[in-house]
N, C-alpha and C. Protein backbone atom coordinates (compact mmCIF):
# COMPACT_ATOMS: atom_id res chain seq x y z
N UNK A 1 24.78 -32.47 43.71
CA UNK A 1 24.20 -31.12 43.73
C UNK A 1 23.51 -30.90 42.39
N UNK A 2 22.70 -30.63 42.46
CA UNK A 2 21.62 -30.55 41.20
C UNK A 2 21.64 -29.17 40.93
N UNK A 3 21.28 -29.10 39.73
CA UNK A 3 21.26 -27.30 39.13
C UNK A 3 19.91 -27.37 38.59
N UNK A 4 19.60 -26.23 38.42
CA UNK A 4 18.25 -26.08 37.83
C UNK A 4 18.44 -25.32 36.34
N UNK A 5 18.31 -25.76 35.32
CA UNK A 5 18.39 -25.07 33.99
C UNK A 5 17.50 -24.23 33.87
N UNK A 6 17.49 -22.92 33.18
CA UNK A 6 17.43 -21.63 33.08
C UNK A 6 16.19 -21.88 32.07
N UNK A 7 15.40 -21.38 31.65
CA UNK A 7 14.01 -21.72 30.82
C UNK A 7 15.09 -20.94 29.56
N UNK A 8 14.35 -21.33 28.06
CA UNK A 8 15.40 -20.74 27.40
C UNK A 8 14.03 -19.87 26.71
N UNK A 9 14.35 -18.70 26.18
CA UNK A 9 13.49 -17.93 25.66
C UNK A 9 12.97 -18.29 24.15
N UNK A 10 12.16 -19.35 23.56
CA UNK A 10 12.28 -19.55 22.35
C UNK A 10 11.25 -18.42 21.84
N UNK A 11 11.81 -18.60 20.22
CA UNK A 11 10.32 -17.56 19.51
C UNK A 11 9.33 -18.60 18.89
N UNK A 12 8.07 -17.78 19.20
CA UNK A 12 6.82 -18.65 19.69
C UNK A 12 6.56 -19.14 18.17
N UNK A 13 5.89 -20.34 18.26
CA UNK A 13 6.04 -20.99 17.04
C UNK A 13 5.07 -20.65 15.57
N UNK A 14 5.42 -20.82 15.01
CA UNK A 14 4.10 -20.29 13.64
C UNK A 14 2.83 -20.53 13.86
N UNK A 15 1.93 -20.20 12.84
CA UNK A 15 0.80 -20.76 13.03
C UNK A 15 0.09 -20.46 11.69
N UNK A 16 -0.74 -21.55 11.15
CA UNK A 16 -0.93 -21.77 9.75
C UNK A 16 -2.58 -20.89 10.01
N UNK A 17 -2.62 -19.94 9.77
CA UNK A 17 -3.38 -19.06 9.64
C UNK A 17 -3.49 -18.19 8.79
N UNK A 18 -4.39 -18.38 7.83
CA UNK A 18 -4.15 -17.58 6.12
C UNK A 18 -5.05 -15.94 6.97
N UNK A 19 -5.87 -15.96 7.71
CA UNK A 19 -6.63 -14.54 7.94
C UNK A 19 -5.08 -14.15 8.57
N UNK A 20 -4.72 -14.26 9.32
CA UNK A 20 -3.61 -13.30 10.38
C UNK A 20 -2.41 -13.53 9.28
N UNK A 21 -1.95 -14.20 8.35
CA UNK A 21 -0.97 -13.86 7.37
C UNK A 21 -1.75 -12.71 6.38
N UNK A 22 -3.11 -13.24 5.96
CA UNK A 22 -3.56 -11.84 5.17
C UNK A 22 -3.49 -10.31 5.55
N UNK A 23 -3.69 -10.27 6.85
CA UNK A 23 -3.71 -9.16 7.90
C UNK A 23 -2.38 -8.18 7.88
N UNK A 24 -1.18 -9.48 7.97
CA UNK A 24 0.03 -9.22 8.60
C UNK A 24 0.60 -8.55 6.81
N UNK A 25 -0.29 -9.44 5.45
CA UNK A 25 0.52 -8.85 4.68
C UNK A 25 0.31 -7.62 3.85
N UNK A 26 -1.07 -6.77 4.44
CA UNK A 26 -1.89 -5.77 4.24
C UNK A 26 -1.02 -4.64 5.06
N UNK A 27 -0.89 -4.96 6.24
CA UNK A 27 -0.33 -4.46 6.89
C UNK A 27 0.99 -3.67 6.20
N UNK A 28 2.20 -5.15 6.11
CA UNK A 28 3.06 -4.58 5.94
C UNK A 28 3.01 -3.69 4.64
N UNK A 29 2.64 -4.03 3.65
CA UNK A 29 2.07 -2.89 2.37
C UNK A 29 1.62 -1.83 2.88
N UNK A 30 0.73 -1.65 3.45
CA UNK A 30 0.14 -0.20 3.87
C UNK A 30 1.52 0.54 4.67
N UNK A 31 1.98 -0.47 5.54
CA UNK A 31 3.34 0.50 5.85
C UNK A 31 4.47 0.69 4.86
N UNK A 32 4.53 0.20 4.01
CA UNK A 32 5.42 0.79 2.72
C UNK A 32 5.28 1.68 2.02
N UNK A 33 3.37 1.84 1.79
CA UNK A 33 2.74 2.46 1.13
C UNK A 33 2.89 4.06 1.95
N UNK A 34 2.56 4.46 3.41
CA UNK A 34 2.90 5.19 4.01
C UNK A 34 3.93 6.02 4.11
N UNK A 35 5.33 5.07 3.68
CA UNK A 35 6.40 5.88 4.03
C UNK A 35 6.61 6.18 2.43
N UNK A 36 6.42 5.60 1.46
CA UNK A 36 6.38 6.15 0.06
C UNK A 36 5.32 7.53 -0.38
N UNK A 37 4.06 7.65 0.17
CA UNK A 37 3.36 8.10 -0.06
C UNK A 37 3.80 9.67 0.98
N UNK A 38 4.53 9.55 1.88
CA UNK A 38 5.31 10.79 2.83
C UNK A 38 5.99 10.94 1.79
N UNK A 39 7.15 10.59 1.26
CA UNK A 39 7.93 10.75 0.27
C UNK A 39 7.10 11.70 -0.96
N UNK A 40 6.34 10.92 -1.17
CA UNK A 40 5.87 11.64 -2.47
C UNK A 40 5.61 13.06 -2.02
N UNK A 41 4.62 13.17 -0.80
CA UNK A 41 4.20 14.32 -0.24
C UNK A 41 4.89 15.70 -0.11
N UNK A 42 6.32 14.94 0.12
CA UNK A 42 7.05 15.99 0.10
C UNK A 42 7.69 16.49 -0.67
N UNK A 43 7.98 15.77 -2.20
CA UNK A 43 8.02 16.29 -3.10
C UNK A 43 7.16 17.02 -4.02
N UNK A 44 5.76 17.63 -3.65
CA UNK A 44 4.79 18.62 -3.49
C UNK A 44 5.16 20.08 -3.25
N UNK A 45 5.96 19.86 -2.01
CA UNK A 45 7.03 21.21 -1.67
C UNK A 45 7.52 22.09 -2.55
N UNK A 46 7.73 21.38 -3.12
CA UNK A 46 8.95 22.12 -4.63
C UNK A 46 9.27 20.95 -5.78
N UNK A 47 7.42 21.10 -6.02
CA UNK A 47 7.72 20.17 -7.32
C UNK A 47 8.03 20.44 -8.56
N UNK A 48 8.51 21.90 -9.00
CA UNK A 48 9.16 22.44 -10.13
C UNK A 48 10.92 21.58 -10.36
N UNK A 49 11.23 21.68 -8.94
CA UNK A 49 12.61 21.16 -8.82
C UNK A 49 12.29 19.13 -8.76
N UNK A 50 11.57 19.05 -8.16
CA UNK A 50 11.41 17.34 -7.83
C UNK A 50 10.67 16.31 -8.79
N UNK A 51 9.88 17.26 -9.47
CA UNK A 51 8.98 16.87 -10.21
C UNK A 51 9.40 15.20 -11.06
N UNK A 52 10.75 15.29 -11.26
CA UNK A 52 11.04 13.67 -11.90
C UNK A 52 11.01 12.88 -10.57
N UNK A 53 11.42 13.09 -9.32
CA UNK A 53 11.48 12.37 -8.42
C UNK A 53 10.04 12.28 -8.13
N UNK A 54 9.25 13.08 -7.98
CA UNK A 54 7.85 12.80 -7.80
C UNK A 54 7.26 12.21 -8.66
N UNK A 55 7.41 12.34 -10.12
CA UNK A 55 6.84 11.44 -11.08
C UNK A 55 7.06 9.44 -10.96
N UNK A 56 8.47 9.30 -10.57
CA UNK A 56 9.20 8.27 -10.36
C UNK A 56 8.44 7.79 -8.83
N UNK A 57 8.33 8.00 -7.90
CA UNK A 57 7.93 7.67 -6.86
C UNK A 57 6.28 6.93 -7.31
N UNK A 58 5.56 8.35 -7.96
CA UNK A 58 4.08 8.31 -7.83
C UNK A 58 4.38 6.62 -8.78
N UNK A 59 5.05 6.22 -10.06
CA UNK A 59 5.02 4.85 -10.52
C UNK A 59 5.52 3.71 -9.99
N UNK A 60 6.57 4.16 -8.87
CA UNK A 60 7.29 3.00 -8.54
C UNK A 60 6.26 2.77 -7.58
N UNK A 61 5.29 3.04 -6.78
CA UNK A 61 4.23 3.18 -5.91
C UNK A 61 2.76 1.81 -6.31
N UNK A 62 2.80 2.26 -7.85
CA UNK A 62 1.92 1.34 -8.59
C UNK A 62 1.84 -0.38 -8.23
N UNK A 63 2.85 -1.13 -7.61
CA UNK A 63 3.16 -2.47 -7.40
C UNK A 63 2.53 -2.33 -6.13
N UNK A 64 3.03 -1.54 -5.08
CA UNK A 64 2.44 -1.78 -3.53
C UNK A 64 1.15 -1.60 -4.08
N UNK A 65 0.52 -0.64 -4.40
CA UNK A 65 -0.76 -0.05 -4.50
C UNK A 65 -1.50 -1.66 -4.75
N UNK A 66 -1.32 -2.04 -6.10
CA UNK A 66 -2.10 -3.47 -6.38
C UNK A 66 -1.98 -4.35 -5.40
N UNK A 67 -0.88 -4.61 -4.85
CA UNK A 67 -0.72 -5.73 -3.67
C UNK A 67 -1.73 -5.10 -2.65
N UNK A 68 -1.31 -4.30 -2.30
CA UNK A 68 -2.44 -3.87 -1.19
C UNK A 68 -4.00 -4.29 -1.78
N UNK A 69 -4.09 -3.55 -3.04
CA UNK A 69 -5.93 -3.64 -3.17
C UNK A 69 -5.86 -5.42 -3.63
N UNK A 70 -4.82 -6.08 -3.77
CA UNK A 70 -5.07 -8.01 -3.67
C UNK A 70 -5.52 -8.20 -2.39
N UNK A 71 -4.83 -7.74 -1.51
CA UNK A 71 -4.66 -8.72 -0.27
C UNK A 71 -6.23 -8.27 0.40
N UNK A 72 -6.64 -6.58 0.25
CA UNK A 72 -7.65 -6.37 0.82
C UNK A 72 -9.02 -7.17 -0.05
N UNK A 73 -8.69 -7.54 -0.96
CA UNK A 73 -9.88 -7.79 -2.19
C UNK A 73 -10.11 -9.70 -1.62
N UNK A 74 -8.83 -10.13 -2.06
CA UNK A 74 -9.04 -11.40 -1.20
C UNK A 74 -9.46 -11.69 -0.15
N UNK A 75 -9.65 -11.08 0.79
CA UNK A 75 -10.13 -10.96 2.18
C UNK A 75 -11.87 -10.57 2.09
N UNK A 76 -12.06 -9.78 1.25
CA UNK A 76 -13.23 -9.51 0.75
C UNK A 76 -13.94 -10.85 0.64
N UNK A 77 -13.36 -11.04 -0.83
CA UNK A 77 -14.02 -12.30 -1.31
C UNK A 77 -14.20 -13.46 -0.35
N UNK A 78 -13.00 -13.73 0.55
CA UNK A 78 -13.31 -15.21 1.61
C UNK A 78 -14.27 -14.94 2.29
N UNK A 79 -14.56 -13.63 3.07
CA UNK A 79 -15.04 -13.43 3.89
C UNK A 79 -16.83 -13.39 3.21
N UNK A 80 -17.13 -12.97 2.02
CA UNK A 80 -18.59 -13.01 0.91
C UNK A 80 -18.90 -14.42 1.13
N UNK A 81 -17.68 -15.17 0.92
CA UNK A 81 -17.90 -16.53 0.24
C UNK A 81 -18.13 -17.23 1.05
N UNK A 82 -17.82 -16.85 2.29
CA UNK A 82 -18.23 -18.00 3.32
C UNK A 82 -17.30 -18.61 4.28
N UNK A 83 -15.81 -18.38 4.36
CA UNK A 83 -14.94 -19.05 4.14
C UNK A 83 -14.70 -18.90 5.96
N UNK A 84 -14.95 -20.19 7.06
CA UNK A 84 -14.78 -19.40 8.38
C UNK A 84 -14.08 -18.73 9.36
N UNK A 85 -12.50 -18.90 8.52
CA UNK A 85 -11.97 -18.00 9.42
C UNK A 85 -11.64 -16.31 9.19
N UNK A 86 -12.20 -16.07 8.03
CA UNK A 86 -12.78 -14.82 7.99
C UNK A 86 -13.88 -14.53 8.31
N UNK A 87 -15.04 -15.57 8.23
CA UNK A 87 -16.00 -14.83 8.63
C UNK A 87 -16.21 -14.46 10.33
N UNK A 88 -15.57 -15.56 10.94
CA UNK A 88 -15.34 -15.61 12.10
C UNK A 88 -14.32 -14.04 12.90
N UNK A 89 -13.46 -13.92 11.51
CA UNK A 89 -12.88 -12.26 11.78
C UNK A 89 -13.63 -11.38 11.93
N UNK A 90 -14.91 -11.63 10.91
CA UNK A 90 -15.77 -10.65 10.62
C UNK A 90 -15.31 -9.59 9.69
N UNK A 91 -16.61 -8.58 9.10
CA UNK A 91 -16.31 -7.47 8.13
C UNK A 91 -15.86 -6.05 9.50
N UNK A 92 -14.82 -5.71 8.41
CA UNK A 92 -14.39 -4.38 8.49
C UNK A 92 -15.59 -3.14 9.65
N UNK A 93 -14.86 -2.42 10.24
CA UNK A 93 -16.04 -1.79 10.99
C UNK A 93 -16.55 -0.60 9.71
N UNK A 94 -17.59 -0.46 9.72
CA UNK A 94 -18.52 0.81 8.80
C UNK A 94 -17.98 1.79 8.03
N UNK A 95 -17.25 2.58 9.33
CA UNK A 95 -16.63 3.36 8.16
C UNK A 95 -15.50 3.13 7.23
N UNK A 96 -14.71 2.47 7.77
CA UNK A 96 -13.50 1.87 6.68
C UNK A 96 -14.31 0.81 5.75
N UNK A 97 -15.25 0.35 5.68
CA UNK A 97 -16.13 -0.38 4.51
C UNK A 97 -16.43 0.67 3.75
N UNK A 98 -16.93 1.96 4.17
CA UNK A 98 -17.28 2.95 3.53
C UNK A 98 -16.40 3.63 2.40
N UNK A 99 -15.35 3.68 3.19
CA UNK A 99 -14.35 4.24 2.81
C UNK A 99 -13.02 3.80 2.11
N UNK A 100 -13.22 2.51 2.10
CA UNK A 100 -12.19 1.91 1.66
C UNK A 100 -12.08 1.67 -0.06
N UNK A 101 -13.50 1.82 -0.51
CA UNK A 101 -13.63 1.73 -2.17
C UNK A 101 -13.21 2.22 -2.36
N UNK A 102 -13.38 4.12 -2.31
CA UNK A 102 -13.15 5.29 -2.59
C UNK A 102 -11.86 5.22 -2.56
N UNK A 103 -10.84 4.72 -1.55
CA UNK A 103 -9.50 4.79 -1.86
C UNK A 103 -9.15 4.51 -2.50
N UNK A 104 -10.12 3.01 -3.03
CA UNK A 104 -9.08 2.26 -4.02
C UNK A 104 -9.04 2.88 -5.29
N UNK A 105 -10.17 3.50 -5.48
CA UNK A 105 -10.81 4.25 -6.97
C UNK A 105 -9.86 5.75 -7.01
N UNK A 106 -10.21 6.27 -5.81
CA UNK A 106 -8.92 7.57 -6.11
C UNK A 106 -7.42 6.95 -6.36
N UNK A 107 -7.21 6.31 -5.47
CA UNK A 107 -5.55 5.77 -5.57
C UNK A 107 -5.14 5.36 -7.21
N UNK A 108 -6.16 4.07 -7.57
CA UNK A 108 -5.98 4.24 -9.39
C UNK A 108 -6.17 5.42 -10.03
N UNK A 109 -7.09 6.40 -9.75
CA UNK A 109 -7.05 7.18 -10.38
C UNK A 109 -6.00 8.15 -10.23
N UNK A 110 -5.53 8.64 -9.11
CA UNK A 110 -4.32 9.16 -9.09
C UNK A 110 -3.21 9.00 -9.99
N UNK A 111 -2.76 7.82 -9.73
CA UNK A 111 -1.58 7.14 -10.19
C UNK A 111 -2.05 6.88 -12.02
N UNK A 112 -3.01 6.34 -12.38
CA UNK A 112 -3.14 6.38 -13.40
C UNK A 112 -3.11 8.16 -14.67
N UNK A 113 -3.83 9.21 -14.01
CA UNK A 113 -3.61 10.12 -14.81
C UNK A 113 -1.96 10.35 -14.53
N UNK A 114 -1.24 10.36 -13.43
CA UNK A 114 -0.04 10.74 -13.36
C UNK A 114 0.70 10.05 -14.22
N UNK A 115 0.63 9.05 -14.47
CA UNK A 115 1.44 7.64 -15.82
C UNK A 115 0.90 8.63 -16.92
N UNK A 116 -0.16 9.04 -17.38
CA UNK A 116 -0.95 9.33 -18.54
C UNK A 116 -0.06 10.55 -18.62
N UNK A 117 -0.31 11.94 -17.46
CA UNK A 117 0.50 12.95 -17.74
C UNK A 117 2.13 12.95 -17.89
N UNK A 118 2.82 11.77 -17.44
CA UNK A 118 4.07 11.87 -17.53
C UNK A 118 4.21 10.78 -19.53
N UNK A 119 3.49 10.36 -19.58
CA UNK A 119 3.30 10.05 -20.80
C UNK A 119 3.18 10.80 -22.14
N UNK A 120 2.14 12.26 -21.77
CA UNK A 120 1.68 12.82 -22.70
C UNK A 120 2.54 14.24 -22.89
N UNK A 121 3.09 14.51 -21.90
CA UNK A 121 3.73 15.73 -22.05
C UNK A 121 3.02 16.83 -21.76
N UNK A 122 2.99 18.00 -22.74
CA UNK A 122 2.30 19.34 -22.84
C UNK A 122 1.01 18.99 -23.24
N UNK A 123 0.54 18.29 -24.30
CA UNK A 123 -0.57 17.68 -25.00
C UNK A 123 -1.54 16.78 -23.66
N UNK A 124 -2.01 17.45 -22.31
CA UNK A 124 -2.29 17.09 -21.66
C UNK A 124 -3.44 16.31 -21.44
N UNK A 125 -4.36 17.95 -22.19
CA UNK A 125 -5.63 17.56 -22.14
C UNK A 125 -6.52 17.77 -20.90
N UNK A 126 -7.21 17.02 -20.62
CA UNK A 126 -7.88 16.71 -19.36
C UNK A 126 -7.26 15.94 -17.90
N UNK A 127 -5.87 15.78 -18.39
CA UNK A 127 -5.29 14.54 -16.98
C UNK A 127 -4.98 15.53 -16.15
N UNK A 128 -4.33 16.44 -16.57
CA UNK A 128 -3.88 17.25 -15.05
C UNK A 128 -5.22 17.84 -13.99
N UNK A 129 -5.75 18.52 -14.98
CA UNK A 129 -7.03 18.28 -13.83
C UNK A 129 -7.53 17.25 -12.99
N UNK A 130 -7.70 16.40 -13.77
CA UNK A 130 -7.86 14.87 -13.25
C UNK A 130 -7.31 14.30 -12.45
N UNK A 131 -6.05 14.69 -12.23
CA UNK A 131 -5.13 14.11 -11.71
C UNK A 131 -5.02 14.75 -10.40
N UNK A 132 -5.16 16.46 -10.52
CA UNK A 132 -5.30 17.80 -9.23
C UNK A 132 -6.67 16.88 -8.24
N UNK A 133 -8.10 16.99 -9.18
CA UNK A 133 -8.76 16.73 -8.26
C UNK A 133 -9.32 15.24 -8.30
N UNK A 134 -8.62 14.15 -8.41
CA UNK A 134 -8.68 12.56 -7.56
C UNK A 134 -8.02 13.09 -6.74
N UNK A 135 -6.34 14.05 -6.81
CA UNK A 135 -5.85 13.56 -5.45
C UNK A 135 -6.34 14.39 -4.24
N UNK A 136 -6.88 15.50 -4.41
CA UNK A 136 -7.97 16.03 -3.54
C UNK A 136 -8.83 15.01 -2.61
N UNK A 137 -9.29 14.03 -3.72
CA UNK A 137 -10.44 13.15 -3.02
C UNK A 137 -10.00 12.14 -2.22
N UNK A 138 -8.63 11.67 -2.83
CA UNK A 138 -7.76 10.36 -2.46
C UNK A 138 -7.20 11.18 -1.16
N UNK A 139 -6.25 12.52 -1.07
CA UNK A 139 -5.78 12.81 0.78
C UNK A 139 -7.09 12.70 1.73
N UNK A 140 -8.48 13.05 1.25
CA UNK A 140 -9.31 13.10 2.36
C UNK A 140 -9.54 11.57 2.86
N UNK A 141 -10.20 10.77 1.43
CA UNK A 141 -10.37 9.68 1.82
C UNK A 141 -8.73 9.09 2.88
N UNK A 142 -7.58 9.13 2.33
CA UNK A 142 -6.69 8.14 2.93
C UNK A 142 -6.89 8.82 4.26
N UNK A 143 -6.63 10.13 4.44
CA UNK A 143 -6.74 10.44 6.03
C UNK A 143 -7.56 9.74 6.69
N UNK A 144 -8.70 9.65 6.57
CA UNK A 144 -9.79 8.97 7.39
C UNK A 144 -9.28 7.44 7.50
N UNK A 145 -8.99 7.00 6.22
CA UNK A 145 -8.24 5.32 6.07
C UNK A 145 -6.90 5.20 7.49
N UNK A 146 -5.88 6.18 7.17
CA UNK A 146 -5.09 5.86 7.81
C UNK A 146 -5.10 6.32 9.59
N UNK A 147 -6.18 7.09 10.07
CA UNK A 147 -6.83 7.37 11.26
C UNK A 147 -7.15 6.28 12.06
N UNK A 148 -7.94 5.38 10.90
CA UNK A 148 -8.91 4.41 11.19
C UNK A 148 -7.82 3.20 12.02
N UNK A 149 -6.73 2.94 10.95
CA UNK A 149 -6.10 1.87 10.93
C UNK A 149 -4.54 1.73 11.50
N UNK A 150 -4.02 2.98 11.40
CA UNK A 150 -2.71 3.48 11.81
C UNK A 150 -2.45 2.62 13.16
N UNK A 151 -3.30 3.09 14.27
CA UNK A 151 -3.06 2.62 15.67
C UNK A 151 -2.56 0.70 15.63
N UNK A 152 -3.54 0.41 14.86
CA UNK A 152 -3.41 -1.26 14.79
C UNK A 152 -2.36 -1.41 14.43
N UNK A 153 -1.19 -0.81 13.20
CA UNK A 153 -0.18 -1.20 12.53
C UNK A 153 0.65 -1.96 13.99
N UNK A 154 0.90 -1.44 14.95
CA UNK A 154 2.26 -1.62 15.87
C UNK A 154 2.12 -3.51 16.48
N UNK A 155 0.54 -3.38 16.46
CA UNK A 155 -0.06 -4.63 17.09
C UNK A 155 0.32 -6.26 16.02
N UNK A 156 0.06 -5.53 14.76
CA UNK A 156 -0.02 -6.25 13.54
C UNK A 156 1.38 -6.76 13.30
N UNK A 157 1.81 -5.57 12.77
CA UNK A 157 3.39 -6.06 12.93
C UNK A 157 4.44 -6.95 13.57
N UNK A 158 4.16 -6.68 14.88
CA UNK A 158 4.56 -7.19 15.91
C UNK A 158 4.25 -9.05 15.99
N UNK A 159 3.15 -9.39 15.00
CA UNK A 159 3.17 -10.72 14.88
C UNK A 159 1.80 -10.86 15.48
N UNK A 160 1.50 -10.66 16.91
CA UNK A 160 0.66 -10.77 17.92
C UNK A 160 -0.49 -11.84 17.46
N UNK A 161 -0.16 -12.67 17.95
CA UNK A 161 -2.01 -14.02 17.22
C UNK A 161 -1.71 -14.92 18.39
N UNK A 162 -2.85 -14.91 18.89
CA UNK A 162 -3.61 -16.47 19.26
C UNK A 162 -2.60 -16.75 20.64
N UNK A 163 -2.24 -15.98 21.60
CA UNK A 163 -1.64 -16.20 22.55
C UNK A 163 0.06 -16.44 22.07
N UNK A 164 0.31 -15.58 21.48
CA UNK A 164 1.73 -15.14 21.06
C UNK A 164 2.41 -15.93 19.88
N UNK A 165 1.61 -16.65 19.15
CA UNK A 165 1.88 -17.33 18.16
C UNK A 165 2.03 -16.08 16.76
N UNK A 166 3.28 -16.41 15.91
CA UNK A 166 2.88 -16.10 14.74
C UNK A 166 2.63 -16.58 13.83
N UNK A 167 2.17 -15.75 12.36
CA UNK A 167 1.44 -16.23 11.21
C UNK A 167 2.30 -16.74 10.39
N UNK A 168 2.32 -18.16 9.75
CA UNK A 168 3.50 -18.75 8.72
C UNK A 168 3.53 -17.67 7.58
N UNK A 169 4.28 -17.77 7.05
CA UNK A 169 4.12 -17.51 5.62
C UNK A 169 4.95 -15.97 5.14
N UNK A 170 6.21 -15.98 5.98
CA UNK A 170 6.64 -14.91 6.46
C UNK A 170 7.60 -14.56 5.04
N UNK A 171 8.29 -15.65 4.72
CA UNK A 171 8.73 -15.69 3.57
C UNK A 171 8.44 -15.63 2.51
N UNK A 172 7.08 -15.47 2.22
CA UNK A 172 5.80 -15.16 1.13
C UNK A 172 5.86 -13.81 0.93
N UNK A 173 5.23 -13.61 2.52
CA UNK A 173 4.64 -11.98 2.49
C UNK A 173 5.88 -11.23 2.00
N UNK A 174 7.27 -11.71 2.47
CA UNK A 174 8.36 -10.58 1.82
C UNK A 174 8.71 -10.77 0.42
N UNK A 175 8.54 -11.94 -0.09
CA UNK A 175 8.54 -11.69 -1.54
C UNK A 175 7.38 -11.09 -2.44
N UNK A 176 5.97 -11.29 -1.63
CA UNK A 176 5.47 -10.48 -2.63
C UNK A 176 5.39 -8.75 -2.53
N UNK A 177 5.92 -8.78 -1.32
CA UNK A 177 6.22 -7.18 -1.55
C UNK A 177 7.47 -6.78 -1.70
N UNK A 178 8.98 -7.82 -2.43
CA UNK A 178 9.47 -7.35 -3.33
C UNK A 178 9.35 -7.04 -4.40
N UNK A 179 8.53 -8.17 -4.82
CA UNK A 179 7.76 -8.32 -6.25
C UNK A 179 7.42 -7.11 -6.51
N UNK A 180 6.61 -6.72 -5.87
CA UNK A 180 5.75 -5.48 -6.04
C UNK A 180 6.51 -4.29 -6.31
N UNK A 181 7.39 -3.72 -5.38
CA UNK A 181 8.19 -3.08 -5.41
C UNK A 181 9.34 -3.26 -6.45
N UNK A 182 9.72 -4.11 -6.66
CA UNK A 182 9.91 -4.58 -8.15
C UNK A 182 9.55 -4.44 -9.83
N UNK A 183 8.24 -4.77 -9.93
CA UNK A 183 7.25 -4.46 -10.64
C UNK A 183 7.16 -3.06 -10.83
N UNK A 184 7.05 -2.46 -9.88
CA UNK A 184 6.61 -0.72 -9.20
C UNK A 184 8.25 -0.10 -10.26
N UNK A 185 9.38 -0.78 -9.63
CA UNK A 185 10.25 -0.05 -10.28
C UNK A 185 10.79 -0.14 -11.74
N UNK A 186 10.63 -1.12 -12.54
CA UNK A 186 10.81 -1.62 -13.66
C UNK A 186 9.94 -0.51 -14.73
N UNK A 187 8.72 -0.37 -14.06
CA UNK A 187 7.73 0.19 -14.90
C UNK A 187 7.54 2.01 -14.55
N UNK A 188 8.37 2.48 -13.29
CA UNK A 188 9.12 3.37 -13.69
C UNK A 188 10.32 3.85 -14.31
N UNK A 189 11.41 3.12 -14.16
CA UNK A 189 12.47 2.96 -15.03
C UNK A 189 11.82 3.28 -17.21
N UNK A 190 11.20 2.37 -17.08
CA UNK A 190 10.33 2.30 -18.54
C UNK A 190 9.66 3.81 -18.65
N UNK A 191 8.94 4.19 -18.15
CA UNK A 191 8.18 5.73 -17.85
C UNK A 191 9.35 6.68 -18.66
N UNK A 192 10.15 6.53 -17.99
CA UNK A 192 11.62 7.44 -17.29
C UNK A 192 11.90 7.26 -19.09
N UNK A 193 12.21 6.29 -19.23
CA UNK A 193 12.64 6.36 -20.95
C UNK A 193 11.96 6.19 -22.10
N UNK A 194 10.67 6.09 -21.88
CA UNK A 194 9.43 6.05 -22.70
C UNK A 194 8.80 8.33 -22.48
N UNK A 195 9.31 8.95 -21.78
CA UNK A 195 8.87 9.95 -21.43
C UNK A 195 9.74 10.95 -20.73
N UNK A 196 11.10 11.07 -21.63
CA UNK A 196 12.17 11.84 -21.13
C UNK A 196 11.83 13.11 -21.33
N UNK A 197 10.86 13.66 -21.64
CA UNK A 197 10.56 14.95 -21.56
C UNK A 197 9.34 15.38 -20.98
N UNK A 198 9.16 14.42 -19.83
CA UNK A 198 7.69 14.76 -18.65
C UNK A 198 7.90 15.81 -17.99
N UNK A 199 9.18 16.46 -17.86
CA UNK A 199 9.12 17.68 -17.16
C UNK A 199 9.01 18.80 -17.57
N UNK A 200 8.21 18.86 -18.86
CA UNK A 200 8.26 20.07 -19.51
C UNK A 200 6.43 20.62 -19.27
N UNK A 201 5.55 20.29 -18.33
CA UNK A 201 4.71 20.93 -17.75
C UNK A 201 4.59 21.20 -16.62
N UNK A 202 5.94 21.40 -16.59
CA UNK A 202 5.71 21.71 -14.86
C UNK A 202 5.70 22.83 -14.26
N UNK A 203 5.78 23.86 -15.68
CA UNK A 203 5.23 24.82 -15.06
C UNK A 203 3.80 25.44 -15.12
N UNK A 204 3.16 24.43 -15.46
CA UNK A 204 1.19 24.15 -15.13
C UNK A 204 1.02 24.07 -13.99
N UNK A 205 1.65 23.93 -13.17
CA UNK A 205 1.50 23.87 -11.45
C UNK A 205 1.94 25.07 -10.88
């Protein structure tokens, strides 16, 4: 009497694909970046009371932020340079080409006067303004960014390539966005004790 063995469900095998690992590791940054950047948001609410937690967030933020503008910048460059399985991806649709500088330029600028104001204290100067209106420019721009791109996250994530194959390099992508996050926190920690008295303009807001 013969039996018939049961198919076994394996997970589908890697696939050495630097565009769909670049993709997958943009991705997962932008979703870190998202749920940090809610965070921050809501310490907006009542930033008289949060204001160190918001200061701390907006730096520990600084590591994703660069990883993200690597992974998108590299992708840039292969895709300029010639390289075919980006070009074969092709460029970005219009408006997120459009729009995607501007993020990167508000996002440093954000984060940078906020380091500067938690740096300088009362002796402000010009950053808090600076700082009020980039992030003016940076919520409009990201809205449109994260409109654009949001829907794809579930697809991305999920692995999805090339008839159910995923992208190697899985063990990469999570270290460099410990790294980052890493990086991000070290150099708030430093802030934090380089600038134990950042909360003394907070009532400029």
């Amino acid at each position: 009497m013969h039996t018939t063995a049961r198919p076994r469900h394996r997970r589908p095998p890697a696939v050495s694909d630097g565009v769909a690992g670049n993709e997958r590791l943009t991705a997962l940054t932008g979703t870190v970046l998202l749920a940090g950047f809610a965070l921050e948001g809501m310490t907006l609410l009542a930033l008289g009371r949060l204001l160190t937690l918001h200061m701390f967030l907006g730096i520990l933020l600084i590591g994703p932020v660069l990883l993200k503008i690597g992974s998108t910048g590299y992708r840039f460059v292969r895709y300029y340079t010639g390289a075919g399985g980006y070009v074969r991806k092709g460029p970005p649709a219009p408006i997120p080409r459009l729009v995607g500088p501007v993020v990167i330029l508000t996002s440093l600028t954000v984060l940078g006067t906020g380091v500067a104001l938690a740096l300088a204290g009362r002796g402000t100067g010009p950053w808090l303004f600076l700082h009020k209106a980039s992030f003016v420019l940076w919520f409009g721009a990201m809205t449109i960014h994260v409109l654009t791109y949001a829907w794809r996250l579930p697809r991305i994530l999920a692995g999805a390539h090339g008839g159910g194959a995923r992208p190697a390099g899985a063990g990469i992508r999570w270290l460099l966005i410990a790294v980052a996050l890493a990086g991000g926190l070290v150099l708030a920690l430093l802030a934090m004790r380089l600038a134990p008295g950042w909360g003394a303009w907070a009532a400029r807001w």
